[in-house]
PDB file of N, CA and C in Angstrom:
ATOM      1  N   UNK A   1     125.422 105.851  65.744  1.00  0.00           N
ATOM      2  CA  UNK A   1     124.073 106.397  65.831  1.00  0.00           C
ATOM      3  C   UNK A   1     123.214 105.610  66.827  1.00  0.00           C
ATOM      4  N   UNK A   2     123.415 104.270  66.332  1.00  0.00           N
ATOM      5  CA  UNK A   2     122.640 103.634  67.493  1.00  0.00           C
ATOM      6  C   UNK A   2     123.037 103.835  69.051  1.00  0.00           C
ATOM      7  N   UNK A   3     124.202 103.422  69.201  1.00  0.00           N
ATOM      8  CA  UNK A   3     124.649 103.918  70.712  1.00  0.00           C
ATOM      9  C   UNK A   3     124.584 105.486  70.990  1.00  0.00           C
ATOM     10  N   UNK A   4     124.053 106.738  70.153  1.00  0.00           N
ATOM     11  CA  UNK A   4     123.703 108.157  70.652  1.00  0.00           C
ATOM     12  C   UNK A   4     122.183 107.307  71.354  1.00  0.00           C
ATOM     13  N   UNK A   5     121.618 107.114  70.483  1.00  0.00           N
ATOM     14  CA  UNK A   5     119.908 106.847  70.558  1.00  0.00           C
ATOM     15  C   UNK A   5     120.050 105.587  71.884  1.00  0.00           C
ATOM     16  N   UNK A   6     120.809 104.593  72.207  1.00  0.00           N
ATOM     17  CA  UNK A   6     120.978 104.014  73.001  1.00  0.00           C
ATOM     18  C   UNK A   6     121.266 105.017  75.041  1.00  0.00           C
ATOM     19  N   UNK A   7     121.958 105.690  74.284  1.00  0.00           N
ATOM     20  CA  UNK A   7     122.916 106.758  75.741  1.00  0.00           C
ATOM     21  C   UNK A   7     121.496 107.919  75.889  1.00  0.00           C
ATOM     22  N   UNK A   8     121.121 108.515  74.807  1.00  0.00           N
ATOM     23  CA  UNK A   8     119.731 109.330  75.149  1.00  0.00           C
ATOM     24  C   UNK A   8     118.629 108.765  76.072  1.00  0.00           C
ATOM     25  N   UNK A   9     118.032 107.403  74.920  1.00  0.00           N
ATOM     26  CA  UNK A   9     117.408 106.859  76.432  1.00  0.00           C
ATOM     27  C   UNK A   9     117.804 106.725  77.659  1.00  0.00           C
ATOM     28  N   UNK A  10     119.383 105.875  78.010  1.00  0.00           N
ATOM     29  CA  UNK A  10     119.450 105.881  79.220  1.00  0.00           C
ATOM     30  C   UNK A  10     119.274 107.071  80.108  1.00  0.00           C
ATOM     31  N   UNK A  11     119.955 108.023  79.534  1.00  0.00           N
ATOM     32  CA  UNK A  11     119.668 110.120  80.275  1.00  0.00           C
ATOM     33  C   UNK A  11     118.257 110.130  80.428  1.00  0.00           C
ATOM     34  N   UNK A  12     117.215 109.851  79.582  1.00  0.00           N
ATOM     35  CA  UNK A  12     115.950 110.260  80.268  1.00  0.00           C
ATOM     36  C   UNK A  12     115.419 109.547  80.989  1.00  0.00           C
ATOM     37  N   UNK A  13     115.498 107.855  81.193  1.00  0.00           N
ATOM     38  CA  UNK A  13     114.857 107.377  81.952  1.00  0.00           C
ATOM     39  C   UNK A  13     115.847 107.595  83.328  1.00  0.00           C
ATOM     40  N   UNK A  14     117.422 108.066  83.158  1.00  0.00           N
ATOM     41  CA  UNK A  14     117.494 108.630  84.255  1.00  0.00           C
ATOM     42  C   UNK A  14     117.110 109.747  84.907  1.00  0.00           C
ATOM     43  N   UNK A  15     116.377 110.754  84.403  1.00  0.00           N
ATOM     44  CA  UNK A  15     115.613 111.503  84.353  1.00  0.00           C
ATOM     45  C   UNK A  15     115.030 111.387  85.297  1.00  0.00           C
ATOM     46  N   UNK A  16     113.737 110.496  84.519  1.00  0.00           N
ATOM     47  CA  UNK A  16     112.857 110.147  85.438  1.00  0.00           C
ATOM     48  C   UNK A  16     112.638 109.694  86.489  1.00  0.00           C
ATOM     49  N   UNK A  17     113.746 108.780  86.585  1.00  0.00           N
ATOM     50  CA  UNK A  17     114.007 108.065  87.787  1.00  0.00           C
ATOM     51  C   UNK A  17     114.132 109.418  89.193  1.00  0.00           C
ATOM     52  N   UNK A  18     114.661 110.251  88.641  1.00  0.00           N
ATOM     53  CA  UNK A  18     115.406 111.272  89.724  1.00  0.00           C
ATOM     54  C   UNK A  18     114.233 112.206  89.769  1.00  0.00           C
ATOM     55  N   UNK A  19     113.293 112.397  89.009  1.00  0.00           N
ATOM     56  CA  UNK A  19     111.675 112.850  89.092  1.00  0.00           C
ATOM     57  C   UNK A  19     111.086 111.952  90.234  1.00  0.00           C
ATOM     58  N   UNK A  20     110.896 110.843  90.003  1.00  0.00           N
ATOM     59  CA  UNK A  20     110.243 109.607  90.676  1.00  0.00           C
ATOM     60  C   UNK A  20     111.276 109.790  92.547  1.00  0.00           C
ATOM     61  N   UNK A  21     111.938 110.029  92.056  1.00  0.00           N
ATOM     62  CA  UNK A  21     112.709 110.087  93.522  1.00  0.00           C
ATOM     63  C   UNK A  21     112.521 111.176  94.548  1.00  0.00           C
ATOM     64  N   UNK A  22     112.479 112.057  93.589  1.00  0.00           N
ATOM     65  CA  UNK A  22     112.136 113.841  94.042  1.00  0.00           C
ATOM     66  C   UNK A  22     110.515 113.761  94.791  1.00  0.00           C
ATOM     67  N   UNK A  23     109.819 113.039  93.968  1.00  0.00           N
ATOM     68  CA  UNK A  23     108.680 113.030  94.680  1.00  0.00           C
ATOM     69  C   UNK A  23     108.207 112.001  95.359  1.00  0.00           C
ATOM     70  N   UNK A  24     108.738 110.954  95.645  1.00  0.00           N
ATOM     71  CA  UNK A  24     108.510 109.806  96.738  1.00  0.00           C
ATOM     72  C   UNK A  24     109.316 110.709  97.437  1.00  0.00           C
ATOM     73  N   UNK A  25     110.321 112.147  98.020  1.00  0.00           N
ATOM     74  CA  UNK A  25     110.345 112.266  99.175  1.00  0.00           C
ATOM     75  C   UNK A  25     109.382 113.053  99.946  1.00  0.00           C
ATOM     76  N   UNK A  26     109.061 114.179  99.020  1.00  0.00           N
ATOM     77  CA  UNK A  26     107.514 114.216  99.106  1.00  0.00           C
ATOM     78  C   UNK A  26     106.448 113.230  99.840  1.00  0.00           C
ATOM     79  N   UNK A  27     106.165 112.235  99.048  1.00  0.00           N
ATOM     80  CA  UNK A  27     104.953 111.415  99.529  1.00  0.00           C
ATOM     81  C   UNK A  27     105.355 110.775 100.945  1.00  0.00           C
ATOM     82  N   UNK A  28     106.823 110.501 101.404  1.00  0.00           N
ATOM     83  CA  UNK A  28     107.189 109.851 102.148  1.00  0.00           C
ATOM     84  C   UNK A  28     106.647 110.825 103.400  1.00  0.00           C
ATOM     85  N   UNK A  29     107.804 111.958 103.234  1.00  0.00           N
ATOM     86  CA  UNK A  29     107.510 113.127 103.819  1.00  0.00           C
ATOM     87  C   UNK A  29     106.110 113.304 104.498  1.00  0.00           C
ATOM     88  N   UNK A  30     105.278 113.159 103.475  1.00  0.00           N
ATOM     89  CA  UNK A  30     103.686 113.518 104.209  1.00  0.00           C
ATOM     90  C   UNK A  30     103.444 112.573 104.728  1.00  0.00           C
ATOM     91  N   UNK A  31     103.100 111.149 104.550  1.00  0.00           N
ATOM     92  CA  UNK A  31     103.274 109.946 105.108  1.00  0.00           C
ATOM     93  C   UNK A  31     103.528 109.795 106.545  1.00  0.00           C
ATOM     94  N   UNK A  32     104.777 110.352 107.039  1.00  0.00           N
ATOM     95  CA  UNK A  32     105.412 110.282 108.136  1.00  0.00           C
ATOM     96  C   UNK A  32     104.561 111.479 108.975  1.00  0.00           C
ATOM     97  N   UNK A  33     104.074 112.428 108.692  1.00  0.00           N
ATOM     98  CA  UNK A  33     103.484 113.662 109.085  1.00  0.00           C
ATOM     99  C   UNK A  33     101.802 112.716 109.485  1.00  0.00           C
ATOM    100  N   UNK A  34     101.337 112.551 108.124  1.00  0.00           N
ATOM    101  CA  UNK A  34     100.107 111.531 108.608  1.00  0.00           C
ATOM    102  C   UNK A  34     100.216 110.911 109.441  1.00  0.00           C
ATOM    103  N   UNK A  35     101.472 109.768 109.640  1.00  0.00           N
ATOM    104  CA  UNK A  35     100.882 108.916 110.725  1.00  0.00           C
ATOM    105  C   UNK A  35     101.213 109.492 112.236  1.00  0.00           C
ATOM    106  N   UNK A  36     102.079 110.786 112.675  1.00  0.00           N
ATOM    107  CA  UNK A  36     102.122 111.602 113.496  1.00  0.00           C
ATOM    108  C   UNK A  36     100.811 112.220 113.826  1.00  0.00           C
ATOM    109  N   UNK A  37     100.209 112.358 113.133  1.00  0.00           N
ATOM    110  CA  UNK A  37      99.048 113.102 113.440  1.00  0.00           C
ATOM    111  C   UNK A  37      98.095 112.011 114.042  1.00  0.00           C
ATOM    112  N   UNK A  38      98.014 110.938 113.438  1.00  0.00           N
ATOM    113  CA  UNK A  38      97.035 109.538 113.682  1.00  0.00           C
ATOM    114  C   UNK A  38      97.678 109.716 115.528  1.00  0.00           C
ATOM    115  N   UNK A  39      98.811 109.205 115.320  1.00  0.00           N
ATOM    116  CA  UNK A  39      99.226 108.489 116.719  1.00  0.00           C
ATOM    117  C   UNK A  39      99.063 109.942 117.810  1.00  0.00           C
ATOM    118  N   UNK A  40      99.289 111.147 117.364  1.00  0.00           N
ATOM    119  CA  UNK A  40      98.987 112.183 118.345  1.00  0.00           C
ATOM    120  C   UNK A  40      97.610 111.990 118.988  1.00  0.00           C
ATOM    121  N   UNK A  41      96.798 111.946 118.067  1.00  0.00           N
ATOM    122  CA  UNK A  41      95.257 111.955 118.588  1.00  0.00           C
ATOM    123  C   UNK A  41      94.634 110.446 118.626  1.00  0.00           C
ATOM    124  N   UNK A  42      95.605 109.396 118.665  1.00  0.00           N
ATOM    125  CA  UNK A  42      95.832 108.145 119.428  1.00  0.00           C
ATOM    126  C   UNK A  42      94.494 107.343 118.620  1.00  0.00           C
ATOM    127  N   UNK A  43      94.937 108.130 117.038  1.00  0.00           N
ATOM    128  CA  UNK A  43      93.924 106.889 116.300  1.00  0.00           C
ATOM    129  C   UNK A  43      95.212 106.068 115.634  1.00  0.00           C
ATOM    130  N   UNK A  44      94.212 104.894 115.111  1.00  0.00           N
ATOM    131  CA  UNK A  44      94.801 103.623 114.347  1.00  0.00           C
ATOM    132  C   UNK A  44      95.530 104.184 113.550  1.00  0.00           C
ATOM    133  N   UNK A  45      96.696 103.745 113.235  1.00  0.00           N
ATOM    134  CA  UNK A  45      97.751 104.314 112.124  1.00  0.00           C
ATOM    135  C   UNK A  45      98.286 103.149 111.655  1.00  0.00           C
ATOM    136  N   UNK A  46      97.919 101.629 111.691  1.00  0.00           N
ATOM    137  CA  UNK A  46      98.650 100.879 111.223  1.00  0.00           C
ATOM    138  C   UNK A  46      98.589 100.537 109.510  1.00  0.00           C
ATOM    139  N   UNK A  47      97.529 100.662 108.947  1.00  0.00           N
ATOM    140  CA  UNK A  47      97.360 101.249 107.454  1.00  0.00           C
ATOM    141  C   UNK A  47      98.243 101.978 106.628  1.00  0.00           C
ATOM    142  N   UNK A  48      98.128 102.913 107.325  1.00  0.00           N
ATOM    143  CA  UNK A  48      99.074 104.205 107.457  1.00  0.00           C
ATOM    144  C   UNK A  48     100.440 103.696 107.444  1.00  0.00           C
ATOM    145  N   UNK A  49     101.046 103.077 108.595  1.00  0.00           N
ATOM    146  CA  UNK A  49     102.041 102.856 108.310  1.00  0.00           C
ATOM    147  C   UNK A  49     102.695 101.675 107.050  1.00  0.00           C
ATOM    148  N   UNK A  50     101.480 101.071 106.925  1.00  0.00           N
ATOM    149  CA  UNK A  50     101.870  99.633 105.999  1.00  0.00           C
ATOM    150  C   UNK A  50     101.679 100.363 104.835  1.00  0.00           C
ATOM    151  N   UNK A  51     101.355 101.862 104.447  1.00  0.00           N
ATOM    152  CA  UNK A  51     100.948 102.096 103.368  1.00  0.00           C
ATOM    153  C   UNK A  51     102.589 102.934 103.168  1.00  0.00           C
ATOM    154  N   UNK A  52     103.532 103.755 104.375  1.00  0.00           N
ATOM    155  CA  UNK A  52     104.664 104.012 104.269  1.00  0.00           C
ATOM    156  C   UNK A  52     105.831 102.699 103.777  1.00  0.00           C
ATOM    157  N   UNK A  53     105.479 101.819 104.362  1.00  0.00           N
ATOM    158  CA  UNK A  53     106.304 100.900 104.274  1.00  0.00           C
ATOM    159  C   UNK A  53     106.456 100.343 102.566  1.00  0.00           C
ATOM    160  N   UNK A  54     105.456 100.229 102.272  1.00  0.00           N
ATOM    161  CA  UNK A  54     105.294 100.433 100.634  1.00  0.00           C
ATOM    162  C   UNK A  54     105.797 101.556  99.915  1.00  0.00           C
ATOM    163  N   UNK A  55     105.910 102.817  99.941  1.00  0.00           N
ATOM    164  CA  UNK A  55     106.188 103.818  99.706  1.00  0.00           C
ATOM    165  C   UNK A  55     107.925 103.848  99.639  1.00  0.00           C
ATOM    166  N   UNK A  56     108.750 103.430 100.790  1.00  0.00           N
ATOM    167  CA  UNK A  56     109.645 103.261 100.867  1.00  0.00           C
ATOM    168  C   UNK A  56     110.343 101.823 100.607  1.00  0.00           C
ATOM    169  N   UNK A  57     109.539 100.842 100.056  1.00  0.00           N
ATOM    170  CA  UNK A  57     109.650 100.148  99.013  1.00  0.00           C
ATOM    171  C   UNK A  57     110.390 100.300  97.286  1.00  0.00           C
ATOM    172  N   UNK A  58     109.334 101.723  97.049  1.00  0.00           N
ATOM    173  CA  UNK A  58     109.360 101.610  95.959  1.00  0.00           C
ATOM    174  C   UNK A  58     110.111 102.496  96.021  1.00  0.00           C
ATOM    175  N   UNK A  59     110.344 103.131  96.741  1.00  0.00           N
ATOM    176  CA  UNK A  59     111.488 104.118  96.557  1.00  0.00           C
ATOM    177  C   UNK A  59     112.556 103.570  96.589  1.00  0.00           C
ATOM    178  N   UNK A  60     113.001 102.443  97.461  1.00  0.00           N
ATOM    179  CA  UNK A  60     114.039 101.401  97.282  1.00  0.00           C
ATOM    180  C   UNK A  60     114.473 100.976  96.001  1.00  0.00           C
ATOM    181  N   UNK A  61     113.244 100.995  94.986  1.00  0.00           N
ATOM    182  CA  UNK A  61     113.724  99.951  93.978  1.00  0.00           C
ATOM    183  C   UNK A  61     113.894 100.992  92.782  1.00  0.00           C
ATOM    184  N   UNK A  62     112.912 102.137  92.844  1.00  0.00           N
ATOM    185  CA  UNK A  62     113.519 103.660  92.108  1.00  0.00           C
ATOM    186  C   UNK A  62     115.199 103.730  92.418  1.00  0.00           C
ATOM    187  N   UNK A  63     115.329 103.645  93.556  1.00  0.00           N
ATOM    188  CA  UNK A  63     116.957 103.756  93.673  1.00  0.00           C
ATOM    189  C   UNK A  63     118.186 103.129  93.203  1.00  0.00           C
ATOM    190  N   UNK A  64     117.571 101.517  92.912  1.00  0.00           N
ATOM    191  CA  UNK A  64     118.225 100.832  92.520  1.00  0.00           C
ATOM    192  C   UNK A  64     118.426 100.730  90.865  1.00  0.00           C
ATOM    193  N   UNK A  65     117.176 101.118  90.008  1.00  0.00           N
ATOM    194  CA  UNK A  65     116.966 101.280  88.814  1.00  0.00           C
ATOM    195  C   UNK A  65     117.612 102.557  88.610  1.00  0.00           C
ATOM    196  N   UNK A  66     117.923 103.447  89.346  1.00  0.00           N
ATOM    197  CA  UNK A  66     118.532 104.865  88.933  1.00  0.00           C
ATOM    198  C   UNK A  66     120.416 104.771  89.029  1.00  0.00           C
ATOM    199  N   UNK A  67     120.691 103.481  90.128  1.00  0.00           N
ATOM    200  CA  UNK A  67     122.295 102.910  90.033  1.00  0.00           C
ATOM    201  C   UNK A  67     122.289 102.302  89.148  1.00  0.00           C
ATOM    202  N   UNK A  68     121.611 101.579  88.597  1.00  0.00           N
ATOM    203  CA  UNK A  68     121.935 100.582  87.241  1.00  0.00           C
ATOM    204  C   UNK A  68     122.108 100.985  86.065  1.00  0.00           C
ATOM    205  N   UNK A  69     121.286 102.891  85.824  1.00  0.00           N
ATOM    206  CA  UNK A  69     121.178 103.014  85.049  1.00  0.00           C
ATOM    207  C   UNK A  69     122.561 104.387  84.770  1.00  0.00           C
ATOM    208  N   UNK A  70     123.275 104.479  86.387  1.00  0.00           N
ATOM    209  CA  UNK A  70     123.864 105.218  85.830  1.00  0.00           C
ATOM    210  C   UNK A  70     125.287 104.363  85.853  1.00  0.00           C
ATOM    211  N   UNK A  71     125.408 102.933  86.684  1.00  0.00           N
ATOM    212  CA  UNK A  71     126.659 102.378  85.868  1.00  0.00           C
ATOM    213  C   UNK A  71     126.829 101.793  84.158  1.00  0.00           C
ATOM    214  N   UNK A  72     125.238 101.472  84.299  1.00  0.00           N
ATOM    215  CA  UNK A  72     125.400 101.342  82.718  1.00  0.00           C
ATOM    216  C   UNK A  72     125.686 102.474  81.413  1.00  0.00           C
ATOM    217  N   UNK A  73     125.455 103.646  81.949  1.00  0.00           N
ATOM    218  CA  UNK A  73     125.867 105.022  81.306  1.00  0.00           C
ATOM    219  C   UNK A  73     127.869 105.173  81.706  1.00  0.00           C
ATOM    220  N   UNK A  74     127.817 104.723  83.029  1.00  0.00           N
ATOM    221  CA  UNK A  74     129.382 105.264  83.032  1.00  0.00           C
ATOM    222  C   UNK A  74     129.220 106.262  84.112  1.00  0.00           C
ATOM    223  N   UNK A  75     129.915 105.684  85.261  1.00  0.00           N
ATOM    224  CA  UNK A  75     129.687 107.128  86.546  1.00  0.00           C
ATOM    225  C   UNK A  75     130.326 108.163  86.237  1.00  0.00           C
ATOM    226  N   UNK A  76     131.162 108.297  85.161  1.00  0.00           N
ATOM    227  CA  UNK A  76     131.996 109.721  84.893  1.00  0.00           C
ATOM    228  C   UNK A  76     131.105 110.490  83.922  1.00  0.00           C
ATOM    229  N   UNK A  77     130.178 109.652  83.525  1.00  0.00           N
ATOM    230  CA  UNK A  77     129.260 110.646  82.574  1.00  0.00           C
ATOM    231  C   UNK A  77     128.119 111.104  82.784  1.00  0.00           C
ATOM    232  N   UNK A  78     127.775 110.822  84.465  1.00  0.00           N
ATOM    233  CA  UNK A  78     126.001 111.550  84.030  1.00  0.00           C
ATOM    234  C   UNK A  78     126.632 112.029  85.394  1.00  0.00           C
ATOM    235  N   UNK A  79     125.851 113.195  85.815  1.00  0.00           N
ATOM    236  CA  UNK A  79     125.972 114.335  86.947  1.00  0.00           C
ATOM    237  C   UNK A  79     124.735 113.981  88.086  1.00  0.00           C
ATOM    238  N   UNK A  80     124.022 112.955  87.647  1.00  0.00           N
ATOM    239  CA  UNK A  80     122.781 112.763  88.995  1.00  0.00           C
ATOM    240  C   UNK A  80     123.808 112.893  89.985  1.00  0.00           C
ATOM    241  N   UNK A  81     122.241 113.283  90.965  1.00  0.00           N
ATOM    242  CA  UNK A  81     122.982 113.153  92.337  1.00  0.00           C
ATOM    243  C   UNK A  81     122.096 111.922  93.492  1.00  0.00           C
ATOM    244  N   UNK A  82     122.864 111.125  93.929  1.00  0.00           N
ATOM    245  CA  UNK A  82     122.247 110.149  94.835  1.00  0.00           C
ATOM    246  C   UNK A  82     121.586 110.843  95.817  1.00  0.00           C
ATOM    247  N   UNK A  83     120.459 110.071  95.944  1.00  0.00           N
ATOM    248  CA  UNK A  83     119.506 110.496  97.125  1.00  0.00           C
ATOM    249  C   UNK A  83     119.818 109.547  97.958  1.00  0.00           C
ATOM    250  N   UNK A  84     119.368 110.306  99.424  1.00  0.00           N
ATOM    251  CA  UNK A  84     119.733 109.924 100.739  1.00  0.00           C
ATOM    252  C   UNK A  84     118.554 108.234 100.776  1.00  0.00           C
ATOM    253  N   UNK A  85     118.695 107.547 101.471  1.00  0.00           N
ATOM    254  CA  UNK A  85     117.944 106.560 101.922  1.00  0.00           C
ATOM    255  C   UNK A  85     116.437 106.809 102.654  1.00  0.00           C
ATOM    256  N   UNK A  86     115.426 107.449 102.348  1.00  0.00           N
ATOM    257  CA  UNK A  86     114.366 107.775 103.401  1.00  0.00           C
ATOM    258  C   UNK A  86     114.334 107.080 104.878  1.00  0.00           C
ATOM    259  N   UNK A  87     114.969 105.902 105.007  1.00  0.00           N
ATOM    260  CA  UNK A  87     114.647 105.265 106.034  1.00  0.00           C
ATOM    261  C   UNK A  87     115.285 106.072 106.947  1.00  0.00           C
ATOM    262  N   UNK A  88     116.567 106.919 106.783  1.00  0.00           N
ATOM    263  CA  UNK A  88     117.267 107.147 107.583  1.00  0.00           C
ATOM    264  C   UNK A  88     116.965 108.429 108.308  1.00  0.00           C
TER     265      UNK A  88
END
């Protein structure tokens, strides 16, 4: 019983994790569009960019909390799917 209630949590906070991921590509996404627009019309974007660089931070470490959580589940048992690296 305890290890069901143990394996449930891990599924939803992998969940979330893959929520949290779905939409940092989103935010990244616009991010990169923002500071295109800055540098088109040749304003300051360095904010901007230090504010991406954070963004893809945390998306770094979403990524890493979403591998930990699915070797600790067992890679033959959960169906996530890895997201690409934003940097790339």
């Amino acid at each position: 019983m305890v290890q069901d209630r143990t394996r449930q949590h891990l599924l939803e906070q992998a969940e979330v994790t893959e929520r949290h991921l779905a939409q940092s590509e989103v935010t990244i996404a616009e991010q990169r569009k923002r500071i295109a627009w800055q540098d088109g019309l040749g304003r300051e974007s360095v904010r901007s960019r230090e504010l991406l660089a954070t963004y893809l931070r945390v998306r770094a470490s979403h990524i890493a909390h979403h591998d930990s959580l699915v070797l600790e589940l067992g890679q033959d048992t959960i169906t996530f799917k890895r997201r690409p690296n934003p940097r790339q």
